[in-house]
Protein backbone atom coordinates (compact mmCIF):
# COMPACT_ATOMS: atom_id res chain seq x y z
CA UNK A 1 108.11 -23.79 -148.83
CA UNK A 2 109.20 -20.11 -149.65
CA UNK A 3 110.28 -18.45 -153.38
CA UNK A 4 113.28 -16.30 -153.46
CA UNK A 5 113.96 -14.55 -155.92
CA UNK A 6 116.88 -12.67 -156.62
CA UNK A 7 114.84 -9.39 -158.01
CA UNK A 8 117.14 -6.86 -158.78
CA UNK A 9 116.36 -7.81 -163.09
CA UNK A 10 114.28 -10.51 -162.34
CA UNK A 11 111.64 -9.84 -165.07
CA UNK A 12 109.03 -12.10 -164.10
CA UNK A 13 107.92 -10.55 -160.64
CA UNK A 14 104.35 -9.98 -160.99
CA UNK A 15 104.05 -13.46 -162.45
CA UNK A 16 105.68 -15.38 -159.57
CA UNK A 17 103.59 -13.24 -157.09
CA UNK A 18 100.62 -14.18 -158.57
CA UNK A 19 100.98 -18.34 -159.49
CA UNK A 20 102.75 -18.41 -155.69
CA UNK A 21 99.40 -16.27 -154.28
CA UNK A 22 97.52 -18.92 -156.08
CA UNK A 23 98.95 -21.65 -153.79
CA UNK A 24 98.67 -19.33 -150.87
CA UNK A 25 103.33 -19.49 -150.94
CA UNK A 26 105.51 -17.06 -149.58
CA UNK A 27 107.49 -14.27 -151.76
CA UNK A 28 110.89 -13.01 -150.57
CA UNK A 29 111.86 -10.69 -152.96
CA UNK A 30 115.62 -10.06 -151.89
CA UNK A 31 117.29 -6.21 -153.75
CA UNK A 32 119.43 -3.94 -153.05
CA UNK A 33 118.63 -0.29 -151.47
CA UNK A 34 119.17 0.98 -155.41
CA UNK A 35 115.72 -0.41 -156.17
CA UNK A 36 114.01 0.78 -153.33
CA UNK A 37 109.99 0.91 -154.06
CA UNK A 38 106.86 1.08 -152.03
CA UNK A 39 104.90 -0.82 -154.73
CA UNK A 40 106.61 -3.90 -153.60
CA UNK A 41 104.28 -3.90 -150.33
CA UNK A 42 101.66 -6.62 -151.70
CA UNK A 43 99.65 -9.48 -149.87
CA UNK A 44 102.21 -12.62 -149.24
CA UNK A 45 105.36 -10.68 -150.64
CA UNK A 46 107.91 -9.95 -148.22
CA UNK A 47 111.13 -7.98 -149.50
CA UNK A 48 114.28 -7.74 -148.17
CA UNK A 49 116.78 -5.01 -149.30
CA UNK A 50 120.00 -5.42 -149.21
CA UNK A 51 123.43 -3.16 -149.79
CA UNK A 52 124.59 -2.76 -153.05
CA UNK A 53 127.90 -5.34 -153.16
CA UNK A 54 128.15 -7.54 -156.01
CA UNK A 55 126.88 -10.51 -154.22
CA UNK A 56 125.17 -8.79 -151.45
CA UNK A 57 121.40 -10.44 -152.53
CA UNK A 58 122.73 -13.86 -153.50
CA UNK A 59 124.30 -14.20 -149.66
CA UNK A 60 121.45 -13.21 -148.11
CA UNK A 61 118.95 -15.34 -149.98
CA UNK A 62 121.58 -18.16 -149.01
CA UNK A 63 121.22 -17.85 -145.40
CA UNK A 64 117.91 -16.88 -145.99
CA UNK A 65 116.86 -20.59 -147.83
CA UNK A 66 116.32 -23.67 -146.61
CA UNK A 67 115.99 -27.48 -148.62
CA UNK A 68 112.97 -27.87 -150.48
CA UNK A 69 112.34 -23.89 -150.76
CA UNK A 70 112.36 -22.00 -154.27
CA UNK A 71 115.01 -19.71 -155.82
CA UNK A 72 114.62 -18.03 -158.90
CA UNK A 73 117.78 -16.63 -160.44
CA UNK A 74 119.87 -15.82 -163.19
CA UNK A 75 122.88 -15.90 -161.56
CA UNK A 76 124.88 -19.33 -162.54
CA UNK A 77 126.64 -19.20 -158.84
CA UNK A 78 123.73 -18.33 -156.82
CA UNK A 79 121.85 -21.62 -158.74
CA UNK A 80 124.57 -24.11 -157.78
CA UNK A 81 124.85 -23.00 -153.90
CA UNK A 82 120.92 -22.92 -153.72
CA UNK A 83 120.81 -26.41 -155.41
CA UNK A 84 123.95 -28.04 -152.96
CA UNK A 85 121.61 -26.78 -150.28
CA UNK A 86 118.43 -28.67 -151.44
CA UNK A 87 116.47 -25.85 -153.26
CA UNK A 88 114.82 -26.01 -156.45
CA UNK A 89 116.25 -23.31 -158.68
CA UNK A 90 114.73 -21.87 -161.63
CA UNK A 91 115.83 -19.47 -164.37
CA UNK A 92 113.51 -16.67 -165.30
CA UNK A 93 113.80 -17.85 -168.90
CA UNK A 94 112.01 -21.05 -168.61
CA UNK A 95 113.92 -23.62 -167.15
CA UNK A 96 115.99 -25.65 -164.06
CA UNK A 97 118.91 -25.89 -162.89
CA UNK A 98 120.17 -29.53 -161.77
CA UNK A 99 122.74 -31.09 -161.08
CA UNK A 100 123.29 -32.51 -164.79
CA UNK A 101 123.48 -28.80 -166.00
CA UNK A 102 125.24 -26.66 -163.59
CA UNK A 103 128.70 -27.55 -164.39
CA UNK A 104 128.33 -26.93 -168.26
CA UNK A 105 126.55 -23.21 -167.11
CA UNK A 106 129.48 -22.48 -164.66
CA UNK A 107 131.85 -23.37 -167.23
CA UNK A 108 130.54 -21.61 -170.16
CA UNK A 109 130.41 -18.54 -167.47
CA UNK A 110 134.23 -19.00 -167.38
CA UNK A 111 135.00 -19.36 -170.55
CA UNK A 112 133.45 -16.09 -171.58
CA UNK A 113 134.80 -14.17 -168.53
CA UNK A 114 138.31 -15.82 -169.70
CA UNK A 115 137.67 -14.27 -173.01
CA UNK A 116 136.84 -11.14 -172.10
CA UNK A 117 139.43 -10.41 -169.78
CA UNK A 118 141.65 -11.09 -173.13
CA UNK A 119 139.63 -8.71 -174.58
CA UNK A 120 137.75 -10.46 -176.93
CA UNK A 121 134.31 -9.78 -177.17
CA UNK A 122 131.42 -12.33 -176.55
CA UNK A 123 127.87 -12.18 -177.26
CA UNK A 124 125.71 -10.88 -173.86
CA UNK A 125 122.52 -12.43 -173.17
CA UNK A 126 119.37 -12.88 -175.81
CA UNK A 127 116.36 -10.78 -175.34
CA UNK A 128 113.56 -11.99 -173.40
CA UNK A 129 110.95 -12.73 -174.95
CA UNK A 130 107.26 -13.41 -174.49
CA UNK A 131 107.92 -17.08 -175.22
CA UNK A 132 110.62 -16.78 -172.57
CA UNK A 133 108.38 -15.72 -170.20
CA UNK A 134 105.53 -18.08 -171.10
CA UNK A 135 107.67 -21.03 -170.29
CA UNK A 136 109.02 -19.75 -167.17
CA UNK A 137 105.02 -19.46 -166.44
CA UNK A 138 104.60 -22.99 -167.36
CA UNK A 139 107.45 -24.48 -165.14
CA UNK A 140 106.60 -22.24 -162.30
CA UNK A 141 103.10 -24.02 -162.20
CA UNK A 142 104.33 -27.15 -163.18
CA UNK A 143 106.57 -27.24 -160.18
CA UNK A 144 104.21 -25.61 -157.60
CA UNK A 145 101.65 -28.43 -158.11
């Protein structure tokens, strides 16, 4: 098993480098050249830039992944192709995506893109919070063991 995580505003790094060191698992940090750093050299982190396209870190960590390996994402699309392909995908705010709860994502993702290309204006994501991050801490762990 390997963790992927699509970095570019992945908040929760450090944390998933550290529970994943603690079960001795493999990071692929996957980014584009934009956020280039030499801090990400670390003990059982690999990283993996990529060019800057839209998608460009979501295809890679698709060919990149293989069934019963770890993505961690908060991109709706990349989360249903990584769970059609086996993976376990997790959302930096604390919880999974399955197959029960994919749809309603993707389709709420529509109907805001809908809206605002009508130019109404929706709400953009809440803030993360500590609590946010403490449950994705909890489900990380939860899962690994």
């Amino acid at each position: 098993m390997k963790i992927y995580v699509d970095a570019d505003a992945c908040p929760v790094k450090e944390t998933i480098i550290s529970i994943a060191s603690d079960h001795n698992i493999e990071v692929i940090l996957v980014k584009s050249f934009a956020h280039f750093s030499h801090n990400d050299e670390q003990p059982g982190v690999k990283t993996i830039y990529v060019d800057t396209g839209a998608e460009a870190a979501d295809y890679r960590i698709m060919r990149l992944a293989q069934k019963n390996d770890m993505i961690i994402t908060q991109d709706y699309g990349l989360a249903s192709l990584g769970l059609a392909k086996g993976c376990t995908v997790l959302h930096h705010k604390g919880f999974e995506y399955s197959n029960d709860n994919i749809d309603q994502l993707l389709q709420t993702r529509y109907a805001s893109a809908m809206a605002r290309k009508s130019g109404k204006r929706t709400k953009g994501p809440k803030a993360y919070t500590t609590e946010d991050e403490k449950k994705f801490s909890q489900l990380l762990r939860k899962k690994l063991e």
